[in-house]
PDB file of N, CA and C in Angstrom:
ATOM      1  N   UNK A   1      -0.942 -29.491  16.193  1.00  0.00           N
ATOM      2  CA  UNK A   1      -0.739 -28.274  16.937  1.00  0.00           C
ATOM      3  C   UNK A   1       0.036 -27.222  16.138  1.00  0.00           C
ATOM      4  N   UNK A   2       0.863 -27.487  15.252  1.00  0.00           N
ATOM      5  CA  UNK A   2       1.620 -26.794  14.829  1.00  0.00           C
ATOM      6  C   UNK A   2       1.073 -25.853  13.817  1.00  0.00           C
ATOM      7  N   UNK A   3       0.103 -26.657  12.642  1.00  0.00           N
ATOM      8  CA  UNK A   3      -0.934 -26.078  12.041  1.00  0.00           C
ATOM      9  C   UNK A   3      -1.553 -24.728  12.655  1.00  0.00           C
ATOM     10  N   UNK A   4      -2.102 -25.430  13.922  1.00  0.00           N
ATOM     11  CA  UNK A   4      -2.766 -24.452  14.870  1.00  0.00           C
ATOM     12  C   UNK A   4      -1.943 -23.106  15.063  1.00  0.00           C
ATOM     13  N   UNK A   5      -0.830 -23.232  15.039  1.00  0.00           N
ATOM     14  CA  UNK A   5       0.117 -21.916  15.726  1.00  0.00           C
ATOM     15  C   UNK A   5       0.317 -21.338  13.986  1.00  0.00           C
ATOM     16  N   UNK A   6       0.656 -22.135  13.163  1.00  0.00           N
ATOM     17  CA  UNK A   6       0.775 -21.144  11.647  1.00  0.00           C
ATOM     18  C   UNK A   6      -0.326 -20.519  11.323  1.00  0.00           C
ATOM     19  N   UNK A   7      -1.621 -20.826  11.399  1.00  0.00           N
ATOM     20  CA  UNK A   7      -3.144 -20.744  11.187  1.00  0.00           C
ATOM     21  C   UNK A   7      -3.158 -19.335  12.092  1.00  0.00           C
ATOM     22  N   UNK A   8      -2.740 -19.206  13.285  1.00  0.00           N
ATOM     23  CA  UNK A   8      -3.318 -18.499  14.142  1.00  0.00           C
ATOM     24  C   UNK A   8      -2.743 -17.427  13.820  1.00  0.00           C
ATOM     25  N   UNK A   9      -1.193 -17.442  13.492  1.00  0.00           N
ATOM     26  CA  UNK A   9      -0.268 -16.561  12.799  1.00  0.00           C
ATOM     27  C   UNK A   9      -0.336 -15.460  11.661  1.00  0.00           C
ATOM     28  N   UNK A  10      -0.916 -16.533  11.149  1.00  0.00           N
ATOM     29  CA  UNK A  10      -1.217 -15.857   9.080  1.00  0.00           C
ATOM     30  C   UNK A  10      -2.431 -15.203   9.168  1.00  0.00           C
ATOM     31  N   UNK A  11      -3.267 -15.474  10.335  1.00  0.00           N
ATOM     32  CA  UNK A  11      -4.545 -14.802  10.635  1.00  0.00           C
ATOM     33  C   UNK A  11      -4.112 -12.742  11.451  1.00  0.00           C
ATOM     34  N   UNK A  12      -3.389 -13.586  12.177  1.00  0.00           N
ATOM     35  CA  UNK A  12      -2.711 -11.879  12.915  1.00  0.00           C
ATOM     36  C   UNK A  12      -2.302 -11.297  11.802  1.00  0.00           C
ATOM     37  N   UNK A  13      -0.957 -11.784  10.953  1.00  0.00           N
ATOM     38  CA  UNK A  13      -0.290 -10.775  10.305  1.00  0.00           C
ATOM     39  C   UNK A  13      -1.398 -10.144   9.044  1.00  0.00           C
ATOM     40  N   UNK A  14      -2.203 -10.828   8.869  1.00  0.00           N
ATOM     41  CA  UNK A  14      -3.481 -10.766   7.547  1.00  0.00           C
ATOM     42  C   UNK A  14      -3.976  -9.279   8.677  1.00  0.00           C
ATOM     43  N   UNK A  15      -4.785  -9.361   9.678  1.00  0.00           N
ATOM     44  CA  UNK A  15      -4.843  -8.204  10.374  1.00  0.00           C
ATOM     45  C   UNK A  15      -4.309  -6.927  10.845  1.00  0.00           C
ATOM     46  N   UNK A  16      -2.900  -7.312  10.678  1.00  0.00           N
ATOM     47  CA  UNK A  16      -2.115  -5.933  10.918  1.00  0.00           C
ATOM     48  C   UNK A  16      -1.849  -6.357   9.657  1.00  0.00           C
ATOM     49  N   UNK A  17      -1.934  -6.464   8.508  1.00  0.00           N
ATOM     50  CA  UNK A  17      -1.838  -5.656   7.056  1.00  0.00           C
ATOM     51  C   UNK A  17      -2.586  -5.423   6.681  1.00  0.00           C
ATOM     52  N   UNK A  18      -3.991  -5.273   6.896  1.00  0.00           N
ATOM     53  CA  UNK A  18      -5.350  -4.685   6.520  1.00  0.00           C
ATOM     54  C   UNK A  18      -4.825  -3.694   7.886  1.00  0.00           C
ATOM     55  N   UNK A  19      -5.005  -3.537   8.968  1.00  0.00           N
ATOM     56  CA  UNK A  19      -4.403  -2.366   9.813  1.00  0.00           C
ATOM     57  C   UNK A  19      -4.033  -1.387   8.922  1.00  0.00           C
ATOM     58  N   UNK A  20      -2.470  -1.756   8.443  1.00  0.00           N
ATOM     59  CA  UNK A  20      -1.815  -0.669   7.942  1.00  0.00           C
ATOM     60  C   UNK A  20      -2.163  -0.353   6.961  1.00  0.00           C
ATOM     61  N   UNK A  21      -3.119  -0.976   6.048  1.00  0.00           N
ATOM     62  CA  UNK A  21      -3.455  -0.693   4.662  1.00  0.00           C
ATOM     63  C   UNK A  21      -4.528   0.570   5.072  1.00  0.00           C
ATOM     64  N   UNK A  22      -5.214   0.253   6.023  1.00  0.00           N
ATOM     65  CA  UNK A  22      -6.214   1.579   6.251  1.00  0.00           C
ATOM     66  C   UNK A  22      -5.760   2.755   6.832  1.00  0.00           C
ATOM     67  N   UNK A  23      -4.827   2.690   7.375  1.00  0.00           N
ATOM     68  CA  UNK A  23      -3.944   3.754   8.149  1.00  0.00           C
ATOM     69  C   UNK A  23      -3.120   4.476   6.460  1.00  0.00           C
ATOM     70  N   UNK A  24      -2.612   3.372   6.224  1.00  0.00           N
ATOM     71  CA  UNK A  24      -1.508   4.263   5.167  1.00  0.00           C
ATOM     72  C   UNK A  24      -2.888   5.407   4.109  1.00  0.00           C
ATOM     73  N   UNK A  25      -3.746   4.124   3.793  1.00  0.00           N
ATOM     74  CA  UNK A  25      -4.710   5.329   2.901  1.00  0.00           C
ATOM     75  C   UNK A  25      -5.222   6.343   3.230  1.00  0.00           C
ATOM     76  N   UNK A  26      -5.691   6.006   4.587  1.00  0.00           N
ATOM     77  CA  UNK A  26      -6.293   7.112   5.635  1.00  0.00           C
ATOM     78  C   UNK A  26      -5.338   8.833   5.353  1.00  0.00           C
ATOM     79  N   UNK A  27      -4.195   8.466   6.130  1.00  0.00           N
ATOM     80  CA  UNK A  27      -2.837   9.114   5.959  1.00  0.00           C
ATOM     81  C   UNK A  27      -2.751   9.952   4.602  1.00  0.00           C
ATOM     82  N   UNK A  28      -2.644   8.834   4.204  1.00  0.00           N
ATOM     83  CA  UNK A  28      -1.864   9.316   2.595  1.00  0.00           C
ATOM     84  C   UNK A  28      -3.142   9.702   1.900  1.00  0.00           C
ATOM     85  N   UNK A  29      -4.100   9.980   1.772  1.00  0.00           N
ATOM     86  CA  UNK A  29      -5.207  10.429   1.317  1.00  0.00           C
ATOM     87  C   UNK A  29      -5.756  12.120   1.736  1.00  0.00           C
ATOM     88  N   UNK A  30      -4.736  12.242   2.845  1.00  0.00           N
ATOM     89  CA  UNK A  30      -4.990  13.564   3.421  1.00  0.00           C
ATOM     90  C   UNK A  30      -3.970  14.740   2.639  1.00  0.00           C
ATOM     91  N   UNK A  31      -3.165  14.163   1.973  1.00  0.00           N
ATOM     92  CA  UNK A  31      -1.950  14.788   1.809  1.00  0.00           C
ATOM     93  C   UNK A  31      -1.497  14.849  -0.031  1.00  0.00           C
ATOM     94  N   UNK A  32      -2.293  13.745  -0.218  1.00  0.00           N
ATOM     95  CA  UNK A  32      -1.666  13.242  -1.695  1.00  0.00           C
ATOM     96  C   UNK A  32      -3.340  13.503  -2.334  1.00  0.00           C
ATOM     97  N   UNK A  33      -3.152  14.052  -4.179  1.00  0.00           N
ATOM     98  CA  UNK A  33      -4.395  13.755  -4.293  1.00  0.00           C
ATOM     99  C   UNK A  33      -4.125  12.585  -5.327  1.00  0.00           C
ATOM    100  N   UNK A  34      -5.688  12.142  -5.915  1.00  0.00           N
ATOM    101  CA  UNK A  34      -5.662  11.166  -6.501  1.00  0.00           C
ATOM    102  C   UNK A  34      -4.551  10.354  -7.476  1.00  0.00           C
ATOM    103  N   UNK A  35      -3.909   9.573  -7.445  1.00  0.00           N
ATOM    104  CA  UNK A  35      -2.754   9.436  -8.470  1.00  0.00           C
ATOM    105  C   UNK A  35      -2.883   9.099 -10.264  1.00  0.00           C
ATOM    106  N   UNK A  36      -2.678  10.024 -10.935  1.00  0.00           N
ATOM    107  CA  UNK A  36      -2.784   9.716 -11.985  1.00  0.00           C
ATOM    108  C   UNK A  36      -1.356  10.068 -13.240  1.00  0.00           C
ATOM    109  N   UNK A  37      -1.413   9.257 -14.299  1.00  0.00           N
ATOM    110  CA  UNK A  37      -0.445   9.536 -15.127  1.00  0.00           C
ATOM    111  C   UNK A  37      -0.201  10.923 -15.082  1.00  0.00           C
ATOM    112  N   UNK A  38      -1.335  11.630 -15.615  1.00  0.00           N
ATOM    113  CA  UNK A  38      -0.839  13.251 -15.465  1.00  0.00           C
ATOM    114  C   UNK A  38      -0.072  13.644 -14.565  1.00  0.00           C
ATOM    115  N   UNK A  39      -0.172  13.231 -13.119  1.00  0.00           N
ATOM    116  CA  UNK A  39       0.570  13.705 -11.925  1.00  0.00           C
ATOM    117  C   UNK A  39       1.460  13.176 -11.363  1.00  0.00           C
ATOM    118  N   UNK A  40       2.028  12.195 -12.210  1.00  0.00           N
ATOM    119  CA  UNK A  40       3.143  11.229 -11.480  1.00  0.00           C
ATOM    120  C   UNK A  40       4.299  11.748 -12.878  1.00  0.00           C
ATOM    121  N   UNK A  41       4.246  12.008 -14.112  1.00  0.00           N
ATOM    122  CA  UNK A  41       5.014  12.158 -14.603  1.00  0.00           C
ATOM    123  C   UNK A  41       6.140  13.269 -14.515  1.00  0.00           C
ATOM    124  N   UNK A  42       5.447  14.124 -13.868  1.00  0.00           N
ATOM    125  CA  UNK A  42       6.232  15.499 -13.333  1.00  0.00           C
ATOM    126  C   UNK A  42       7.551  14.944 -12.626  1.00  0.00           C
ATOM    127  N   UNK A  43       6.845  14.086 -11.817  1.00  0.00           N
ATOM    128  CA  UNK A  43       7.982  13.844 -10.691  1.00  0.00           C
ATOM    129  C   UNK A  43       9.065  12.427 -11.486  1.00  0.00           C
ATOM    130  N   UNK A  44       8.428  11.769 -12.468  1.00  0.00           N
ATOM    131  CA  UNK A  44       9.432  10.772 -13.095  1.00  0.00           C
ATOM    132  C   UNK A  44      10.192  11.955 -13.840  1.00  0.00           C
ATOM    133  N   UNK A  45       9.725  13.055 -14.611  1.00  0.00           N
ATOM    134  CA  UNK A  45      10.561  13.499 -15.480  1.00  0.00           C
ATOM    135  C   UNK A  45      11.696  14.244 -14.417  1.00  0.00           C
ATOM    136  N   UNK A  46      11.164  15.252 -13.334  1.00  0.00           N
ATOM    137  CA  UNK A  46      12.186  15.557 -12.518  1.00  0.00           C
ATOM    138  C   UNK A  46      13.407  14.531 -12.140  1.00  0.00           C
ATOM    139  N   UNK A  47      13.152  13.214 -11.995  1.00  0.00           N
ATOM    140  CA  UNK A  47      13.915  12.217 -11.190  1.00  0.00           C
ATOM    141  C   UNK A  47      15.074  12.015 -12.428  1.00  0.00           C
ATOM    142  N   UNK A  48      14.242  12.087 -14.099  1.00  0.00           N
ATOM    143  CA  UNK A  48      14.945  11.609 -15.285  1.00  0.00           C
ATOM    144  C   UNK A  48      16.225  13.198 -15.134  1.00  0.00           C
ATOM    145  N   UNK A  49      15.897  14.225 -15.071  1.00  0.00           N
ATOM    146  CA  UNK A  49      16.029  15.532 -15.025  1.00  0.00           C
ATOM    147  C   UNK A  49      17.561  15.555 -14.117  1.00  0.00           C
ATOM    148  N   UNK A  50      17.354  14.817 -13.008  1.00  0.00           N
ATOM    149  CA  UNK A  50      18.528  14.881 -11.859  1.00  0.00           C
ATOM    150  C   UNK A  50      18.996  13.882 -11.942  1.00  0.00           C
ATOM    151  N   UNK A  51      18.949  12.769 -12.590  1.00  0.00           N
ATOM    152  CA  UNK A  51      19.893  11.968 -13.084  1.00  0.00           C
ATOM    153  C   UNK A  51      20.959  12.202 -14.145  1.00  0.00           C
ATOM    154  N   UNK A  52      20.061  13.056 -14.969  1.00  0.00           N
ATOM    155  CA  UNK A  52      21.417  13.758 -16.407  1.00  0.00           C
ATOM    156  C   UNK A  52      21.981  14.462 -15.906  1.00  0.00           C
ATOM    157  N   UNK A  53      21.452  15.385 -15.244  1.00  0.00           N
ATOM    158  CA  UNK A  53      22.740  16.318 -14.673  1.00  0.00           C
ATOM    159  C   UNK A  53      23.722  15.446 -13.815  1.00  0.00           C
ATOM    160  N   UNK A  54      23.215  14.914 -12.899  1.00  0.00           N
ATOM    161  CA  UNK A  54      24.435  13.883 -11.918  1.00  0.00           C
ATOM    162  C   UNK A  54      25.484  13.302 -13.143  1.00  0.00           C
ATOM    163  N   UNK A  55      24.741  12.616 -13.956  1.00  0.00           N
ATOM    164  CA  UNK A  55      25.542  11.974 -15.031  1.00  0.00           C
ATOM    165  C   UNK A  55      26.521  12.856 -15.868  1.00  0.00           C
ATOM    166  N   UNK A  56      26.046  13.778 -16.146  1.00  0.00           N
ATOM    167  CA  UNK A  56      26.682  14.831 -17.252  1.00  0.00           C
ATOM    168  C   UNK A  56      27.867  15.582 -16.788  1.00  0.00           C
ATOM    169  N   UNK A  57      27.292  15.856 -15.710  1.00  0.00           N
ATOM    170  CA  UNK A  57      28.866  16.617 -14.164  1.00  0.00           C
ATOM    171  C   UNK A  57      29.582  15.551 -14.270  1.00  0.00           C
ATOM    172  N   UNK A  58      29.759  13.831 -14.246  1.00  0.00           N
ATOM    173  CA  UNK A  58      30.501  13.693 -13.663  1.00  0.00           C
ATOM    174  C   UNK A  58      31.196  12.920 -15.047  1.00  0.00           C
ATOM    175  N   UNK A  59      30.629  13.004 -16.539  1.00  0.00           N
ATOM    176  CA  UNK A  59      31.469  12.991 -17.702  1.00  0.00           C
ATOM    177  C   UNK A  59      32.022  14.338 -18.348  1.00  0.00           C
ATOM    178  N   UNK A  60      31.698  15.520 -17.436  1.00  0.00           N
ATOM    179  CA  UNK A  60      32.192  16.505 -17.366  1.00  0.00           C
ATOM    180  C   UNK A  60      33.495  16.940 -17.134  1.00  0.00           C
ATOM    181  N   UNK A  61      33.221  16.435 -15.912  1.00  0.00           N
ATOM    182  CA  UNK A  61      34.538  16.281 -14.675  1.00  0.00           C
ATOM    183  C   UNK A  61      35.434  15.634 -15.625  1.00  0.00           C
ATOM    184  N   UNK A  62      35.304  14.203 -15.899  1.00  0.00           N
ATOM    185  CA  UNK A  62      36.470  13.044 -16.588  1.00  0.00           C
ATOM    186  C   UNK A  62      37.020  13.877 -17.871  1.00  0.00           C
ATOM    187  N   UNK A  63      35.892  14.172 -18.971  1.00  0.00           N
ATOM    188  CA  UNK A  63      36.769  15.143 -19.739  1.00  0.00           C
ATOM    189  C   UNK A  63      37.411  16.142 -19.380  1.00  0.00           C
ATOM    190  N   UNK A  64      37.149  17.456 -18.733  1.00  0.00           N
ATOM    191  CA  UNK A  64      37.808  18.275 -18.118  1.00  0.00           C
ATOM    192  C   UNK A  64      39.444  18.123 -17.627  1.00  0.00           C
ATOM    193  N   UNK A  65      39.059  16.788 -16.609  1.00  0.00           N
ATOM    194  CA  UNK A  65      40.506  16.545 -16.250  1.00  0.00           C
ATOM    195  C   UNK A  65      41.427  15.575 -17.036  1.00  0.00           C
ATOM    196  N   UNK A  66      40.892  14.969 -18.290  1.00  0.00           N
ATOM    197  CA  UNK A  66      41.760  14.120 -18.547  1.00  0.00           C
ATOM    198  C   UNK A  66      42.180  12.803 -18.590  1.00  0.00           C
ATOM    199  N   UNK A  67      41.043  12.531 -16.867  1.00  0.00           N
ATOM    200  CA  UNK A  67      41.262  11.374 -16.147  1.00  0.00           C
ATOM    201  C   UNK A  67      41.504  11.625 -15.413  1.00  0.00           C
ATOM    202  N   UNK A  68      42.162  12.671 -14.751  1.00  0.00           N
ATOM    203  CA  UNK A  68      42.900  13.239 -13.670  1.00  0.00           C
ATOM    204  C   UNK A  68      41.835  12.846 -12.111  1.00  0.00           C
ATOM    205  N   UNK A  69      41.891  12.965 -10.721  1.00  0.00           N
ATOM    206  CA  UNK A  69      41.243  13.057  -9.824  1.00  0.00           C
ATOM    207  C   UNK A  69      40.493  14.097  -9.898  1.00  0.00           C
ATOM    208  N   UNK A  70      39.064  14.773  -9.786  1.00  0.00           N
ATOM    209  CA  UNK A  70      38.587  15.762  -9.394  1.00  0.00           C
ATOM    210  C   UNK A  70      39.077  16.960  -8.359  1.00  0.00           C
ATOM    211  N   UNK A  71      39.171  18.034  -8.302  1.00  0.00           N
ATOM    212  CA  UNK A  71      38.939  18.658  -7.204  1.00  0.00           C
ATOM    213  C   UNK A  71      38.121  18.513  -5.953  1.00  0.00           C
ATOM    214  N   UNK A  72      38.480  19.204  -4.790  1.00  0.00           N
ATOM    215  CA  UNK A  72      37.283  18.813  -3.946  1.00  0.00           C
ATOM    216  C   UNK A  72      36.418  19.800  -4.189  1.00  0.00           C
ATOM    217  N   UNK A  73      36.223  20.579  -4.577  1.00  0.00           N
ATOM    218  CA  UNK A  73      35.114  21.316  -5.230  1.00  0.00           C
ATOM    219  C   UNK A  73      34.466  21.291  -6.333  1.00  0.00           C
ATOM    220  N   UNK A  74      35.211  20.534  -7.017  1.00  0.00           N
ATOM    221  CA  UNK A  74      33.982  19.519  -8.068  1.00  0.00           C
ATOM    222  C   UNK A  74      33.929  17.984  -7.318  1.00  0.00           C
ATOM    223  N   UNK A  75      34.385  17.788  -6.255  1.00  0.00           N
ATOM    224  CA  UNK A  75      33.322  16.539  -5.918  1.00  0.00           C
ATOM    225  C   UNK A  75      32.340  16.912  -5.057  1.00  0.00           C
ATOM    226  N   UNK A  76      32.918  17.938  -4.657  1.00  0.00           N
ATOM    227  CA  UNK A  76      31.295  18.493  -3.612  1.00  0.00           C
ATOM    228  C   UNK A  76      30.088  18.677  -4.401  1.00  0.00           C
ATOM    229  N   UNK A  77      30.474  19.308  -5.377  1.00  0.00           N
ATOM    230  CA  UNK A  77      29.032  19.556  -6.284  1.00  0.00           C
ATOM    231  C   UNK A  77      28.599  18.192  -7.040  1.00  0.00           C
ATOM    232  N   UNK A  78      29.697  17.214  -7.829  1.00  0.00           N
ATOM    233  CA  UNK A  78      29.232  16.200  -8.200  1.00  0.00           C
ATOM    234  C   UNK A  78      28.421  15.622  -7.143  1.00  0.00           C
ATOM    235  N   UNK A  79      28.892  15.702  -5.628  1.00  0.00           N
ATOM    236  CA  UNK A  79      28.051  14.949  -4.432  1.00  0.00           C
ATOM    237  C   UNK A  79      27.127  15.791  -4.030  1.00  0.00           C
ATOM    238  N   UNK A  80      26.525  16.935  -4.333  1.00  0.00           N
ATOM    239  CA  UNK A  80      25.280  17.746  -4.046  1.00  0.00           C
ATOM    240  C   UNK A  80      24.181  17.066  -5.499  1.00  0.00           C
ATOM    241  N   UNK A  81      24.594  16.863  -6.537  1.00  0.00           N
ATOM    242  CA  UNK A  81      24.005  16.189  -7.441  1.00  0.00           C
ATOM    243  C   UNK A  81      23.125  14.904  -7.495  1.00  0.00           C
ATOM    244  N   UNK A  82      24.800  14.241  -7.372  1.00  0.00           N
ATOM    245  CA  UNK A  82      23.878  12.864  -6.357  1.00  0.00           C
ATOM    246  C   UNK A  82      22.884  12.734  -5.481  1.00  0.00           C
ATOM    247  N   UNK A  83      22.864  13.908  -4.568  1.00  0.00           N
ATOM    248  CA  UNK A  83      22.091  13.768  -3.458  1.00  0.00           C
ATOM    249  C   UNK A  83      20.849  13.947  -3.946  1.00  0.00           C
ATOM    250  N   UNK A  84      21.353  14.649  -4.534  1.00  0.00           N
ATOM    251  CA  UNK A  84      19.646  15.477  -5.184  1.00  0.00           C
ATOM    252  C   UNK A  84      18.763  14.625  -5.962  1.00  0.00           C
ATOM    253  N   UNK A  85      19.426  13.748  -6.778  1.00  0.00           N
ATOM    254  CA  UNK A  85      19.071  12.683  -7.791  1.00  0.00           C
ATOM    255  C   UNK A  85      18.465  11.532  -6.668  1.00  0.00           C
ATOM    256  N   UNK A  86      19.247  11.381  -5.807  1.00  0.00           N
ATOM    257  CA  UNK A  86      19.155  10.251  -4.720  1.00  0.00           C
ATOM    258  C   UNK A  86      18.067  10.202  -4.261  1.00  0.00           C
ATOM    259  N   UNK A  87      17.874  11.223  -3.584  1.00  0.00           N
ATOM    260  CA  UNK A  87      16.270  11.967  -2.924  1.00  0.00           C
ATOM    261  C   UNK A  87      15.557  11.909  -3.743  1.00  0.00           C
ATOM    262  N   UNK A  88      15.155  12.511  -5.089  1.00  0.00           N
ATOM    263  CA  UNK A  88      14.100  12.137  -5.413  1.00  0.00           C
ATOM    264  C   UNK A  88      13.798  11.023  -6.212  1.00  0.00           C
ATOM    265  N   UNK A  89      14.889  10.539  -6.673  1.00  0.00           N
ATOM    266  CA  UNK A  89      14.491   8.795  -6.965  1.00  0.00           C
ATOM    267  C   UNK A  89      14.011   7.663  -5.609  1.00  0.00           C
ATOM    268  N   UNK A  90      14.703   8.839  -4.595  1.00  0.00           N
ATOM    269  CA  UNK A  90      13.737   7.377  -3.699  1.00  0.00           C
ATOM    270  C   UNK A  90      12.416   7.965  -3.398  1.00  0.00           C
ATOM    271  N   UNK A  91      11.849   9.294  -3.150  1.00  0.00           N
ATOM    272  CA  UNK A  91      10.747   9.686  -3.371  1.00  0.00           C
ATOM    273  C   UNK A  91       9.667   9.086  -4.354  1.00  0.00           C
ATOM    274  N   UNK A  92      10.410   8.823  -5.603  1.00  0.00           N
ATOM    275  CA  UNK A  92       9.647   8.437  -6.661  1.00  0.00           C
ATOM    276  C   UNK A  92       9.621   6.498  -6.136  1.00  0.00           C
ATOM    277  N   UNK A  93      10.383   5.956  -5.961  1.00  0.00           N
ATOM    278  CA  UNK A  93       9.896   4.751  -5.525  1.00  0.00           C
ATOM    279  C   UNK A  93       9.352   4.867  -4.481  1.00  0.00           C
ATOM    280  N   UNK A  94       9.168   5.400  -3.445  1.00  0.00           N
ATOM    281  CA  UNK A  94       8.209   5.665  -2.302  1.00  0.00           C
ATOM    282  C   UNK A  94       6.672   5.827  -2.893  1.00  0.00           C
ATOM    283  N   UNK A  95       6.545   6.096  -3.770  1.00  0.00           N
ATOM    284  CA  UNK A  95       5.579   6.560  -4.563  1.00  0.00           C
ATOM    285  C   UNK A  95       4.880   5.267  -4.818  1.00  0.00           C
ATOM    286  N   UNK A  96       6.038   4.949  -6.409  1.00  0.00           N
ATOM    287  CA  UNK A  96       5.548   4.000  -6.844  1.00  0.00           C
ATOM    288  C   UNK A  96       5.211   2.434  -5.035  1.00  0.00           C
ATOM    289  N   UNK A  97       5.712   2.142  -4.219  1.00  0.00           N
ATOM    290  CA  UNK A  97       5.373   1.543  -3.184  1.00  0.00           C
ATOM    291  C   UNK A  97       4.080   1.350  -2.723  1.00  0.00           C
ATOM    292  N   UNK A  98       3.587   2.537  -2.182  1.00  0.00           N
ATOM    293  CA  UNK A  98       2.486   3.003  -1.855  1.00  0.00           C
ATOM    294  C   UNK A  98       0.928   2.617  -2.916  1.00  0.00           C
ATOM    295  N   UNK A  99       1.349   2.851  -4.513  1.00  0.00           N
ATOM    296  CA  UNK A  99       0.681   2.606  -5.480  1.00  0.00           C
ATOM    297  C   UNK A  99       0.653   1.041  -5.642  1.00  0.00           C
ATOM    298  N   UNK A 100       1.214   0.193  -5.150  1.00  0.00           N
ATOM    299  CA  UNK A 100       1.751  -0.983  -5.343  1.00  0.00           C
ATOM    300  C   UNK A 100       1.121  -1.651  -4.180  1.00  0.00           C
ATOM    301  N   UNK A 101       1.022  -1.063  -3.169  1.00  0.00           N
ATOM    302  CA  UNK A 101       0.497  -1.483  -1.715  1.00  0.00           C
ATOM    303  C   UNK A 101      -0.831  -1.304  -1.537  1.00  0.00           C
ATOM    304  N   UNK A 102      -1.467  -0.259  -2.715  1.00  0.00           N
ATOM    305  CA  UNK A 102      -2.940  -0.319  -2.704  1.00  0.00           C
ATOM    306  C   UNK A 102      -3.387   0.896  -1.641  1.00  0.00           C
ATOM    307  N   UNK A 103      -2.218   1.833  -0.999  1.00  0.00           N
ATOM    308  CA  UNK A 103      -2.312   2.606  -0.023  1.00  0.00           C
ATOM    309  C   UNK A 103      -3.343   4.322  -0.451  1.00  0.00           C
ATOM    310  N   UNK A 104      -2.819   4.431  -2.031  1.00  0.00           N
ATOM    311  CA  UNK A 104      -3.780   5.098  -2.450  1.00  0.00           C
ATOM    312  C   UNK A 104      -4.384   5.305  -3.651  1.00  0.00           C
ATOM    313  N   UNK A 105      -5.156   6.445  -3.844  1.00  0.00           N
ATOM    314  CA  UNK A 105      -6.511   6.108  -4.688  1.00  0.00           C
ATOM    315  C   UNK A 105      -5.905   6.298  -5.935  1.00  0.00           C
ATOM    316  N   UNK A 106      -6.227   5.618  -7.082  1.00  0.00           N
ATOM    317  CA  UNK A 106      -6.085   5.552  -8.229  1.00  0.00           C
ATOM    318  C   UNK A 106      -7.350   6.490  -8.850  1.00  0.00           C
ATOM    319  N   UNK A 107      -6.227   7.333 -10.217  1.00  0.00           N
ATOM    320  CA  UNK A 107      -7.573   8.381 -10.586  1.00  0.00           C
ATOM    321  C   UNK A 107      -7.604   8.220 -11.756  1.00  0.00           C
ATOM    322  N   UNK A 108      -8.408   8.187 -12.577  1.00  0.00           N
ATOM    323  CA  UNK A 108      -8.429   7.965 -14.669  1.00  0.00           C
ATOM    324  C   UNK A 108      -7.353   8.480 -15.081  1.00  0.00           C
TER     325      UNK A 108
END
């Protein structure tokens, strides 16, 4: 019996992940076009782009002060940096996800 209930199981979840696999492409096919090296590097180099700056502000900051604590107006901006870096590095793994999940179309 127990067979019976794992069997019956792995059969559903196999169905709602072909579900969502057609939904996500469906979706994401309306919005995104084909994915290719050409068009994904923009957004890795942006992500590389807002990481140096996050990085560079905040060996900025350390030389500047000495060692000292920051201001709160250089941590606001060091933390507008971050954010910015944050966002689109998870954008870019959202990406890469989707490409990984088979959700959309691969282009030459």
């Amino acid at each position: 019996m127990p067979q019976d209930s794992d069997a019956r199981i792995n059969h559903f979840l196999k169905e709602v992940e072909q579900a969502i696999q057609v939904a996500n492409r469906e979706i994401l096919s309306q919005r995104l076009p084909a994915i290719t090296k050409e068009n994904i590097l923009p957004l890795a180099i942006s992500v590389a782009r807002l990481r140096a700056q996050y990085l560079a502000e905040a060996f900025r900051m350390a030389k500047d002060g000495a060692g000292e604590a920051p201001g709160e107006a250089e941590l606001n901006s060091l933390k507008r940096l971050r954010e910015m870096y944050g966002e689109a590095r998870e954008a870019f793994d959202a990406l890469i996800h989707v490409i990984d999940r088979g959700y959309v179309e691969l282009g030459e």
